[in-house]
C-alpha atoms as a PDB file:
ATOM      1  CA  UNK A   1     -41.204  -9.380  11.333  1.00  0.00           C
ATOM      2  CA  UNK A   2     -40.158  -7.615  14.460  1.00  0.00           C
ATOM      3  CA  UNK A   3     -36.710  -8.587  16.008  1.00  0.00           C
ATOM      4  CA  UNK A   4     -36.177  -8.689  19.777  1.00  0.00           C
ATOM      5  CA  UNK A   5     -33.391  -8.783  21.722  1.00  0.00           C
ATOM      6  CA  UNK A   6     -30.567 -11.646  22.258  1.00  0.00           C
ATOM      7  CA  UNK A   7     -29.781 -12.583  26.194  1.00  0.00           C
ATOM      8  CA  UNK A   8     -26.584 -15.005  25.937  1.00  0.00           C
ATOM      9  CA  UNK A   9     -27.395 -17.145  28.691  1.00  0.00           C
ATOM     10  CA  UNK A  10     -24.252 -19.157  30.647  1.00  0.00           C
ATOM     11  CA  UNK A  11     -24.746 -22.659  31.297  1.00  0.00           C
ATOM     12  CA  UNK A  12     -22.059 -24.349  33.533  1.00  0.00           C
ATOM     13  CA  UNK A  13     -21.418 -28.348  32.984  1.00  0.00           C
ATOM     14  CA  UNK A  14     -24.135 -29.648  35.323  1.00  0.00           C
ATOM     15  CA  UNK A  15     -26.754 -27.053  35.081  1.00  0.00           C
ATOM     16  CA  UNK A  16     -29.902 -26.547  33.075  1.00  0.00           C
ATOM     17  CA  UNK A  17     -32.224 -23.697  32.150  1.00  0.00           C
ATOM     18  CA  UNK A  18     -35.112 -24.011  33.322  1.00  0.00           C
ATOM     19  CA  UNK A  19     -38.846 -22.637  31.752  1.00  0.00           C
ATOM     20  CA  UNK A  20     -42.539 -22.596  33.380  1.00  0.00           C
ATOM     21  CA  UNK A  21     -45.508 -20.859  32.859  1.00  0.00           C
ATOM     22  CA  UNK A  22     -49.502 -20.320  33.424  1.00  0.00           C
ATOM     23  CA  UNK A  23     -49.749 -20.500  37.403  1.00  0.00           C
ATOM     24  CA  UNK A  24     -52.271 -18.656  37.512  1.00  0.00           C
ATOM     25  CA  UNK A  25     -51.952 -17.846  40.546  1.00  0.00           C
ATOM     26  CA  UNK A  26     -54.577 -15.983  42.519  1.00  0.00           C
ATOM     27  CA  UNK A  27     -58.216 -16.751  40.715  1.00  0.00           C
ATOM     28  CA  UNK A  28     -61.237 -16.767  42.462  1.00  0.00           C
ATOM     29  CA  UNK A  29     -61.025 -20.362  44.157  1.00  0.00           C
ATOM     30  CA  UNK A  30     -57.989 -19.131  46.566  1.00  0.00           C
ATOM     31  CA  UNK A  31     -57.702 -22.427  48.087  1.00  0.00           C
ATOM     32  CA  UNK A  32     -56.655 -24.213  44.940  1.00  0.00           C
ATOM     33  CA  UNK A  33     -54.167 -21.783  44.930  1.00  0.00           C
ATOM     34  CA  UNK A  34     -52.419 -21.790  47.710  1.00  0.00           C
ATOM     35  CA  UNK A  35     -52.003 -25.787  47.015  1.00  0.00           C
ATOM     36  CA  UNK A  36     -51.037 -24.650  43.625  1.00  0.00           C
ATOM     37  CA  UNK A  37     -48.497 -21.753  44.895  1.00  0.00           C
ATOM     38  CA  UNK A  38     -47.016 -24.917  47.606  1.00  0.00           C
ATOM     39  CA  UNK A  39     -46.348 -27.045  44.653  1.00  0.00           C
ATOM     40  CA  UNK A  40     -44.736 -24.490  42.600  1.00  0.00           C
ATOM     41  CA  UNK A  41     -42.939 -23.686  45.551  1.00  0.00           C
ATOM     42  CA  UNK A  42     -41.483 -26.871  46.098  1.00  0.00           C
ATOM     43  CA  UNK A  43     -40.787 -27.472  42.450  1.00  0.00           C
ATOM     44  CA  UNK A  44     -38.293 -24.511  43.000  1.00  0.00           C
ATOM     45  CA  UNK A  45     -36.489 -25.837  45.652  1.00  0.00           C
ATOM     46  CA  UNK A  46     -36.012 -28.684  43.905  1.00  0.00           C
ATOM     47  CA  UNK A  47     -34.297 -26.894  41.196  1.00  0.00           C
ATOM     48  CA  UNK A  48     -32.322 -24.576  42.638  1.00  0.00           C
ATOM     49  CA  UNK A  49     -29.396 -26.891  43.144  1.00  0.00           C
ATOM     50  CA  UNK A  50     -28.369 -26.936  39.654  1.00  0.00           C
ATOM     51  CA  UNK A  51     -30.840 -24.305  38.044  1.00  0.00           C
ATOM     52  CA  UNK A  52     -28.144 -21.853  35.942  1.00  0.00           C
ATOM     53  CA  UNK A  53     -31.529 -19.416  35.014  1.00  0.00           C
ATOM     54  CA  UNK A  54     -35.259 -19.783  35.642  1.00  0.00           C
ATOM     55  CA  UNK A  55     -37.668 -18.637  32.911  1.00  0.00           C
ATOM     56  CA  UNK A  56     -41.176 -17.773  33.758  1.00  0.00           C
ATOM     57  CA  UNK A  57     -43.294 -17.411  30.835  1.00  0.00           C
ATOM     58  CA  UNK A  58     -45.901 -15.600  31.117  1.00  0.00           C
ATOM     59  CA  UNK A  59     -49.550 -15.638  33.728  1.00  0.00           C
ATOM     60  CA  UNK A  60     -47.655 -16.250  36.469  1.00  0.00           C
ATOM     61  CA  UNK A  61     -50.898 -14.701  37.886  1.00  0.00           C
ATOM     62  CA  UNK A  62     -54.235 -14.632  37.486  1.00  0.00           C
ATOM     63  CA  UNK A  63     -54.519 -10.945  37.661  1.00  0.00           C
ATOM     64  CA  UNK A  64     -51.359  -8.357  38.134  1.00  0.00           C
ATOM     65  CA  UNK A  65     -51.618  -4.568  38.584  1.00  0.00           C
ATOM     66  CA  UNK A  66     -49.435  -2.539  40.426  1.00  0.00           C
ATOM     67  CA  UNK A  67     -50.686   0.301  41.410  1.00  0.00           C
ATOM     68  CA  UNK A  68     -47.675   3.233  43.217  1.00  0.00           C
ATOM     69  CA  UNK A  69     -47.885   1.762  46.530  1.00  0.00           C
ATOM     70  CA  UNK A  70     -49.691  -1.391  46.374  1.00  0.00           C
ATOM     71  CA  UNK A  71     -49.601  -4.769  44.899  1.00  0.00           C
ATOM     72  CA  UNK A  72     -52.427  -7.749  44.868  1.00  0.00           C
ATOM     73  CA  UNK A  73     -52.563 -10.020  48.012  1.00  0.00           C
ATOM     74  CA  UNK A  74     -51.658 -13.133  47.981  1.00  0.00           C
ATOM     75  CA  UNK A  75     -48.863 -15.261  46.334  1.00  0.00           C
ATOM     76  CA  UNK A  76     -46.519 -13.743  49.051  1.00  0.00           C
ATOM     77  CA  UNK A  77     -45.142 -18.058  49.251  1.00  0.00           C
ATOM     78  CA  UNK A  78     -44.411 -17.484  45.511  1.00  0.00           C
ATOM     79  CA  UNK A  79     -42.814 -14.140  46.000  1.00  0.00           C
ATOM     80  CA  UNK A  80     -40.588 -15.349  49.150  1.00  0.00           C
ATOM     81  CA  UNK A  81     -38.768 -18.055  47.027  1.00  0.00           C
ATOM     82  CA  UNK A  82     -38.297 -15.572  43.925  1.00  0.00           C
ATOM     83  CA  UNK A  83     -36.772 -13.252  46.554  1.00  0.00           C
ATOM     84  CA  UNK A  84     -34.310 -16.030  48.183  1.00  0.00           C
ATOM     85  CA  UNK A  85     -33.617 -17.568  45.139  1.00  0.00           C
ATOM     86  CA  UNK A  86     -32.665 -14.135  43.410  1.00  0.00           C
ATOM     87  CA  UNK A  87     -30.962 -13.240  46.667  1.00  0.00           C
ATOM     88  CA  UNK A  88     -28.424 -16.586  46.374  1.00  0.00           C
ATOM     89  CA  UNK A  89     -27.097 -15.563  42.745  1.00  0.00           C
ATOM     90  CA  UNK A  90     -28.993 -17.468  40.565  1.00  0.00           C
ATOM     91  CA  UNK A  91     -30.640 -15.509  37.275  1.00  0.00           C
ATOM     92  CA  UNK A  92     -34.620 -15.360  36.993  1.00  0.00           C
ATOM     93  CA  UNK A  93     -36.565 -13.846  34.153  1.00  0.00           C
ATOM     94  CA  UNK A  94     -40.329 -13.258  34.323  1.00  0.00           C
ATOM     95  CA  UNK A  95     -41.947 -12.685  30.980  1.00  0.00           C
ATOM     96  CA  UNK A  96     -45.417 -11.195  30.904  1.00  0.00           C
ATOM     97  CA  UNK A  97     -48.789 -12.390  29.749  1.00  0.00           C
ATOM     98  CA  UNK A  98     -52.092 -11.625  28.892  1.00  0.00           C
ATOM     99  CA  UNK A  99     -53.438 -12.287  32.935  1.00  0.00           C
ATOM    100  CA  UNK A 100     -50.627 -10.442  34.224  1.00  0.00           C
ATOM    101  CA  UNK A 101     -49.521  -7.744  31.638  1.00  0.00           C
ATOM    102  CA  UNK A 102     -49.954  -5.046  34.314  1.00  0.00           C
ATOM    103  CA  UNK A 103     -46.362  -5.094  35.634  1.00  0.00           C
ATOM    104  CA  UNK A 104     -44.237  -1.650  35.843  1.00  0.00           C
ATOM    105  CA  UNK A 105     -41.480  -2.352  38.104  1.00  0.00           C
ATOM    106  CA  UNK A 106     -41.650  -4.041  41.703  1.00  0.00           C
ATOM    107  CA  UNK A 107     -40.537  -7.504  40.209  1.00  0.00           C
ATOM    108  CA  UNK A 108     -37.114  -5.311  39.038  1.00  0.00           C
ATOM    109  CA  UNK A 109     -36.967  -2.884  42.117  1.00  0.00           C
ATOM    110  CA  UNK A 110     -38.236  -5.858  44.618  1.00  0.00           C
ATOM    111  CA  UNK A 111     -36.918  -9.000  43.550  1.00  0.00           C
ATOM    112  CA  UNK A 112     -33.896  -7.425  41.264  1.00  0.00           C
ATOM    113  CA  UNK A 113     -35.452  -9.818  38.845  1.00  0.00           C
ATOM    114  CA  UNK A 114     -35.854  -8.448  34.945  1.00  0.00           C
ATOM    115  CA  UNK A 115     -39.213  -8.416  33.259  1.00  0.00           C
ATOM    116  CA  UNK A 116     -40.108  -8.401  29.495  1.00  0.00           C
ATOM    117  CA  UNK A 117     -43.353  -7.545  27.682  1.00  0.00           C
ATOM    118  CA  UNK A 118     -42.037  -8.524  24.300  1.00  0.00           C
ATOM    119  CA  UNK A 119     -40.219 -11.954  23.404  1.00  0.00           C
ATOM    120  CA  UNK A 120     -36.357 -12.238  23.732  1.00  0.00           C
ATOM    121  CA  UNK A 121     -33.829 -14.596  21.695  1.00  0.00           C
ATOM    122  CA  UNK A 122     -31.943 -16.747  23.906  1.00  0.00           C
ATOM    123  CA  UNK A 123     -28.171 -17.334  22.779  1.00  0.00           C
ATOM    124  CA  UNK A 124     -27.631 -20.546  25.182  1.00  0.00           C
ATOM    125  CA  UNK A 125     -24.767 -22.634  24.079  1.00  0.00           C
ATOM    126  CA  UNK A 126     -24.604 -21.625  20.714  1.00  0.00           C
ATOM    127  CA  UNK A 127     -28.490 -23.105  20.724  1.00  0.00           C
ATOM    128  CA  UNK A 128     -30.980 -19.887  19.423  1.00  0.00           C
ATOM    129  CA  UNK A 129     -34.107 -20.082  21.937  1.00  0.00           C
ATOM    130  CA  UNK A 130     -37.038 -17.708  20.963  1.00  0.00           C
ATOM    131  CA  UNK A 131     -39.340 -17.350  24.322  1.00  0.00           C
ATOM    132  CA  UNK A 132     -42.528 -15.886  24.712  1.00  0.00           C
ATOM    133  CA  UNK A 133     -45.733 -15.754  25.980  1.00  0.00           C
ATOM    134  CA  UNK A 134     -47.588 -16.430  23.293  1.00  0.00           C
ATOM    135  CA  UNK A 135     -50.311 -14.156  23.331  1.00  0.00           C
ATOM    136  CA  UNK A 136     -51.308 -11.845  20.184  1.00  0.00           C
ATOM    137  CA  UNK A 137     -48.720 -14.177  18.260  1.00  0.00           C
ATOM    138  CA  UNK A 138     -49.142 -15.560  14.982  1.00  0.00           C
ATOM    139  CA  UNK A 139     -52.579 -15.169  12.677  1.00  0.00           C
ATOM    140  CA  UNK A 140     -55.913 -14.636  13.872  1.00  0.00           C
ATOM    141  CA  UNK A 141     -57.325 -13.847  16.966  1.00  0.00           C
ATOM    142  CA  UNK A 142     -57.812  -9.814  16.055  1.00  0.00           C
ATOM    143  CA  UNK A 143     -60.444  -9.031  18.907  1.00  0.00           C
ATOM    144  CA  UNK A 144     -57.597 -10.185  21.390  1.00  0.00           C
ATOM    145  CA  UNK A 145     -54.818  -7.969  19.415  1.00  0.00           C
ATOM    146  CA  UNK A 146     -56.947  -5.271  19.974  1.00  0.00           C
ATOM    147  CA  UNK A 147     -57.931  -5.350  23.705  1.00  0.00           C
ATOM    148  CA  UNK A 148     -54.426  -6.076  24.277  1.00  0.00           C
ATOM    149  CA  UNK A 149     -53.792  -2.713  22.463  1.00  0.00           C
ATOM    150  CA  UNK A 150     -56.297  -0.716  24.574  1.00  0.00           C
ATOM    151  CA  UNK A 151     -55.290  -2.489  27.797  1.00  0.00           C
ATOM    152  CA  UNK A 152     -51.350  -1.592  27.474  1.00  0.00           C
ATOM    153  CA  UNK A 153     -51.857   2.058  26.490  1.00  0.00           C
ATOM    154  CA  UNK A 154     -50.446   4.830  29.456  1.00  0.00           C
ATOM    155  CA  UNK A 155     -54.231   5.974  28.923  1.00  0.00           C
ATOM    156  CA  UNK A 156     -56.133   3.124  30.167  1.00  0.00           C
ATOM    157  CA  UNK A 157     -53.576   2.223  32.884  1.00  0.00           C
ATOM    158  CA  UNK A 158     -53.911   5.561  34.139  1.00  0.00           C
ATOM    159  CA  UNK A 159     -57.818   5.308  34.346  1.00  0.00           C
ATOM    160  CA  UNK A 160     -57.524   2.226  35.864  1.00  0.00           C
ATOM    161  CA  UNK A 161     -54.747   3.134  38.150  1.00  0.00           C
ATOM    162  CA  UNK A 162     -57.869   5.584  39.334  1.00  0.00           C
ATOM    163  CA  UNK A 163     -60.152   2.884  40.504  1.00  0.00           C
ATOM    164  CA  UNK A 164     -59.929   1.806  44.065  1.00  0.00           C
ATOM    165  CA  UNK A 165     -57.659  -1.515  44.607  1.00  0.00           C
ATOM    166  CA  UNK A 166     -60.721  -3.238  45.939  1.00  0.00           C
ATOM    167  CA  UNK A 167     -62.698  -2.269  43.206  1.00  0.00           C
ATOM    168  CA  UNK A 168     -60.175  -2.640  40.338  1.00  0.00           C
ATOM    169  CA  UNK A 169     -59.221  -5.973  41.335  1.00  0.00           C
ATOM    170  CA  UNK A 170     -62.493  -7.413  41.736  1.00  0.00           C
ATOM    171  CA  UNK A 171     -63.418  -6.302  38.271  1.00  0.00           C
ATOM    172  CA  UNK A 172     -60.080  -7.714  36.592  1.00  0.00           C
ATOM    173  CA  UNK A 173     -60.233 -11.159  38.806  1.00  0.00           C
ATOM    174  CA  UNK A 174     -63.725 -11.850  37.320  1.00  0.00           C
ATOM    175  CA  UNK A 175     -62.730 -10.674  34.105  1.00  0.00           C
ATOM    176  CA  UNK A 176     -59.414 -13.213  34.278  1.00  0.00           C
ATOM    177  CA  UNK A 177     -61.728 -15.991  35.162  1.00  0.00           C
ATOM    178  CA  UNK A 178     -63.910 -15.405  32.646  1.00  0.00           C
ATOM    179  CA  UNK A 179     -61.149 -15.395  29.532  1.00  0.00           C
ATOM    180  CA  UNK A 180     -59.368 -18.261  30.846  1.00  0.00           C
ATOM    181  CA  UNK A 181     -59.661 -21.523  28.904  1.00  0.00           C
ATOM    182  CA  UNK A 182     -60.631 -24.811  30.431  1.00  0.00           C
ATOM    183  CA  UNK A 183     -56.937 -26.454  30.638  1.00  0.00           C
ATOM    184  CA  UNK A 184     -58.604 -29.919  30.816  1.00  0.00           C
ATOM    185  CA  UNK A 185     -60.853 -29.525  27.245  1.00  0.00           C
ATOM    186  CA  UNK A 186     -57.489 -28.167  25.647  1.00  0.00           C
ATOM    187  CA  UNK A 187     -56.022 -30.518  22.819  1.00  0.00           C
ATOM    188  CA  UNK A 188     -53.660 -30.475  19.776  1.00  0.00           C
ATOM    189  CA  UNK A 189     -55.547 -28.578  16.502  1.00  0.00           C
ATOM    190  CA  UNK A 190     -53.421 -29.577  13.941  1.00  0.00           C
ATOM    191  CA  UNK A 191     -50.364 -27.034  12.508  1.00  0.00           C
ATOM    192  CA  UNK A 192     -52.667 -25.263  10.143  1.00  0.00           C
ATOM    193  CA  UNK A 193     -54.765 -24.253  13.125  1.00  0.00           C
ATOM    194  CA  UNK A 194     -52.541 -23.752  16.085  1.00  0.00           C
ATOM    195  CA  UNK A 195     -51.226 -20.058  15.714  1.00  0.00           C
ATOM    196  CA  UNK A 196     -48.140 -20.280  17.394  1.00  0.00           C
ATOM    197  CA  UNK A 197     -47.170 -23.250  15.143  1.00  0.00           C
ATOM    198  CA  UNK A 198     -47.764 -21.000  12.414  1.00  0.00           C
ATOM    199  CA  UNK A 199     -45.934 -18.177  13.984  1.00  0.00           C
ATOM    200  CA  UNK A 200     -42.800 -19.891  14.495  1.00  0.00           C
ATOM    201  CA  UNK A 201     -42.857 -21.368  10.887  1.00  0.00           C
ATOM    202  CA  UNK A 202     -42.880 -18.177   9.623  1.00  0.00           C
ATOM    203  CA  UNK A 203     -40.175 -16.876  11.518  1.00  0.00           C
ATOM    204  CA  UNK A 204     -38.183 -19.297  10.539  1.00  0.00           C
ATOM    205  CA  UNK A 205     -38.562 -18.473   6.937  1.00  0.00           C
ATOM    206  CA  UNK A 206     -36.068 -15.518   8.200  1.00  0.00           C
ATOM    207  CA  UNK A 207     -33.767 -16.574  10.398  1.00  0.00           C
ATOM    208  CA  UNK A 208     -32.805 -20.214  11.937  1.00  0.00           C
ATOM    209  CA  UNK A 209     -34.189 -20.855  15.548  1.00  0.00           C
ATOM    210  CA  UNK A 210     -33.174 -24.390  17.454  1.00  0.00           C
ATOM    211  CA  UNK A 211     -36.567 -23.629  19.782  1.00  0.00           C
ATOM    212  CA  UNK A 212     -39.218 -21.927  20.096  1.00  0.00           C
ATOM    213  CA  UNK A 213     -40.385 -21.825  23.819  1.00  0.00           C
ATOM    214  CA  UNK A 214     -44.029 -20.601  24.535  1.00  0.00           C
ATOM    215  CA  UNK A 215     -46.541 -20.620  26.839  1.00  0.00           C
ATOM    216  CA  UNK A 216     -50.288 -19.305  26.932  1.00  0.00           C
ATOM    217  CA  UNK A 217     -51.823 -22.585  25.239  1.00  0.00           C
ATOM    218  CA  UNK A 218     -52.135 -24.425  28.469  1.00  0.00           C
ATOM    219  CA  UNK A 219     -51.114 -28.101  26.589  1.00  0.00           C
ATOM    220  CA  UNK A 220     -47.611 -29.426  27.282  1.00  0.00           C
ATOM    221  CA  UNK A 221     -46.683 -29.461  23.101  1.00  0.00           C
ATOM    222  CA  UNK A 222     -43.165 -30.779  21.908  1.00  0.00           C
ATOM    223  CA  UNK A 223     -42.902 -31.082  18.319  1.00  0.00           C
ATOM    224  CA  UNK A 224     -40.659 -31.156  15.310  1.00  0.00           C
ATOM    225  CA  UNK A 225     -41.094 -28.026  13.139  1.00  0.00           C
ATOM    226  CA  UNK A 226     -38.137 -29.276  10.408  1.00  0.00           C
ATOM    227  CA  UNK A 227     -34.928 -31.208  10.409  1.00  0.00           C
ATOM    228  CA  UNK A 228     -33.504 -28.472  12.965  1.00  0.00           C
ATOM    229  CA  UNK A 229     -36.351 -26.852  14.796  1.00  0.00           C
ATOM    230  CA  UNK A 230     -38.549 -27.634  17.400  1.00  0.00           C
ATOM    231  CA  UNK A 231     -41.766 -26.055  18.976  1.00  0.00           C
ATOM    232  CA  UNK A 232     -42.254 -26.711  22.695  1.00  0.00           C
ATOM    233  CA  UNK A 233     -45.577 -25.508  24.369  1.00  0.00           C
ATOM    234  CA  UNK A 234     -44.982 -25.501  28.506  1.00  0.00           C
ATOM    235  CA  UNK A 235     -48.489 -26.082  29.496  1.00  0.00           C
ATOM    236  CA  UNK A 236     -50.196 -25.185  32.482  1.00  0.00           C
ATOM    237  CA  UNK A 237     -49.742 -25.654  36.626  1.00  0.00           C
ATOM    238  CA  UNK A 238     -53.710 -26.359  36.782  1.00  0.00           C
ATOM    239  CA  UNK A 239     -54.031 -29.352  35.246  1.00  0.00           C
ATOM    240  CA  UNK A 240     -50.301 -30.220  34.016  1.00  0.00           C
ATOM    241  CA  UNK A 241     -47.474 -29.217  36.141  1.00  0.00           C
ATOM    242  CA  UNK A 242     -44.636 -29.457  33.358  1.00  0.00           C
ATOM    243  CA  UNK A 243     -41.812 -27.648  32.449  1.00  0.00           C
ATOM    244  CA  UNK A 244     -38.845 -27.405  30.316  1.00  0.00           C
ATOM    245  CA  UNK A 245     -34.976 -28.557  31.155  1.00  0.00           C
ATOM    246  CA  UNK A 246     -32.578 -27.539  28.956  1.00  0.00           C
ATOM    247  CA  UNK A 247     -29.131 -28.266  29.698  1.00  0.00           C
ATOM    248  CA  UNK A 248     -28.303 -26.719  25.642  1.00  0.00           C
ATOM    249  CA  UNK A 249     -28.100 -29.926  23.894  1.00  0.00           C
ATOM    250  CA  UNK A 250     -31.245 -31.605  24.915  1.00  0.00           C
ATOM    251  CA  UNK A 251     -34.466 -30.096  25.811  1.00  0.00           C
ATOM    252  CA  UNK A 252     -36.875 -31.546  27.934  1.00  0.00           C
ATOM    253  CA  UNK A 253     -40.677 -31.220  28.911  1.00  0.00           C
ATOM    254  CA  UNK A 254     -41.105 -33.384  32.060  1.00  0.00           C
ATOM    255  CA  UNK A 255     -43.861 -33.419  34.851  1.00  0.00           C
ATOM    256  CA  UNK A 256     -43.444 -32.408  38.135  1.00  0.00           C
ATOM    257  CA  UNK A 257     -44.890 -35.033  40.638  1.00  0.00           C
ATOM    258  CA  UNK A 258     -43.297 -33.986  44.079  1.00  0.00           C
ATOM    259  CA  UNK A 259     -46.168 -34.161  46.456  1.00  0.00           C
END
């Protein structure tokens, strides 16, 4: 199987590492998502006080492209707080997804924050953290693999790159909200049928991992995968508004209710 990188991530007696994903922000109903940028917002400032890193995990948007000298509207609250957070020291990594795969540099030359289109290995206390999206992971789902193939060649970005913004955006917002699952119809499969279960099964018949962090699946998921191993799914800011703590002895999914 293919090995990514190791990040050895410091956490100071007090602190936590922190993981979110699915936002989504920026569909087609833009007032939901201003009320949903606000909360995420606010969830931020809550946690910036003892945050030691921030993971984002993936479809942080509903649609990202950058095009060379312009960037989707909207999201600019989200964008702000990435920027002063960044700006006071403390460590953010943004991990792509399948909604917002499109990303070639502002987030690094912008924000000075580091973006990754594969998954990394966390080294976080001795604790081994594999993080990821999610997407094109595991067995099944070839048509996906595929597009996904097409959509991240130079090729097609540069065709696309050709379209007007107004034009190009429009297409890719209705073609976000029309691959996006229903967050509140999502539930539990069993192991034999959820594919990131599978996935992190059989990495682990290779090397040891304490967690496997993923996103993507839009159902907060915390489960046992053996005596040492556990598979956490962060859910969704639509319906769910959870995240992971991890202060690298005990990781947490909890549910952000700050109004």
């Amino acid at each position: 199987m293919t090995r990514y990188p190791e990040i050895a991530i410091d956490v100071p007696d007090g602190k936590y590492v922190y993981f979110a994903s699915d936002f989504h922000l920026g569909n087609m109903n833009i007032d939901l998502s201003i009320e949903r940028e606000r909360r995420i917002t606010r969830w931020l400032s809550t946690i910036q006080v003892d945050a030691a890193a921030i993971f984002l995990v993936g479809d942080i948007f509903d649609f990202w492209f950058e095009y060379q000298h312009s960037i989707p509207k909207g999201c600019t609250r989200l964008l702000g707080k990435l920027a002063e957070l960044s700006d006071a020291g403390i460590p953010i990594h943004v991990f792509t997804g399948n909604h917002d795969l499109w990303m070639f540099g502002y987030f690094e030359e912008e924000l000075k924050i580091p973006v990754y289109h594969e998954p990394r290995i966390l080294n976080i206390l001795g604790k081994r953290v594999f993080v990821g999206h999610g997407d094109g992971l595991g067995p099944g789902d070839k048509k996906f693999k595929w597009m996904k193939k097409v959509f991240t060649t130079p090729f097609f970005q540069w065709c696309f790159r050709w379209l007007h913004p107004d034009i190009g955006i429009k297409i890719a917002s209705l073609w976000s909200e029309k691959s996006r699952t229903n967050p509140e119809e999502e539930c539990y499969m069993g192991d034999e049928r959820e594919w990131l279960v599978q996935y992190a099964k059989r990495r682990l018949m290779e090397a040891h991992y304490d967690i496997f962090v993923f996103g993507h699946r839009h159902l907060p998921i915390k489960k046992n995968l053996n005596e040492s191993s556990i598979y956490i799914n962060l859910g969704d800011w639509i319906v769910n508004n959870t995240y992971l703590k991890f202060d690298g002895h005990e990781a947490n999914l909890e549910h952000f209710t700050g109004s």
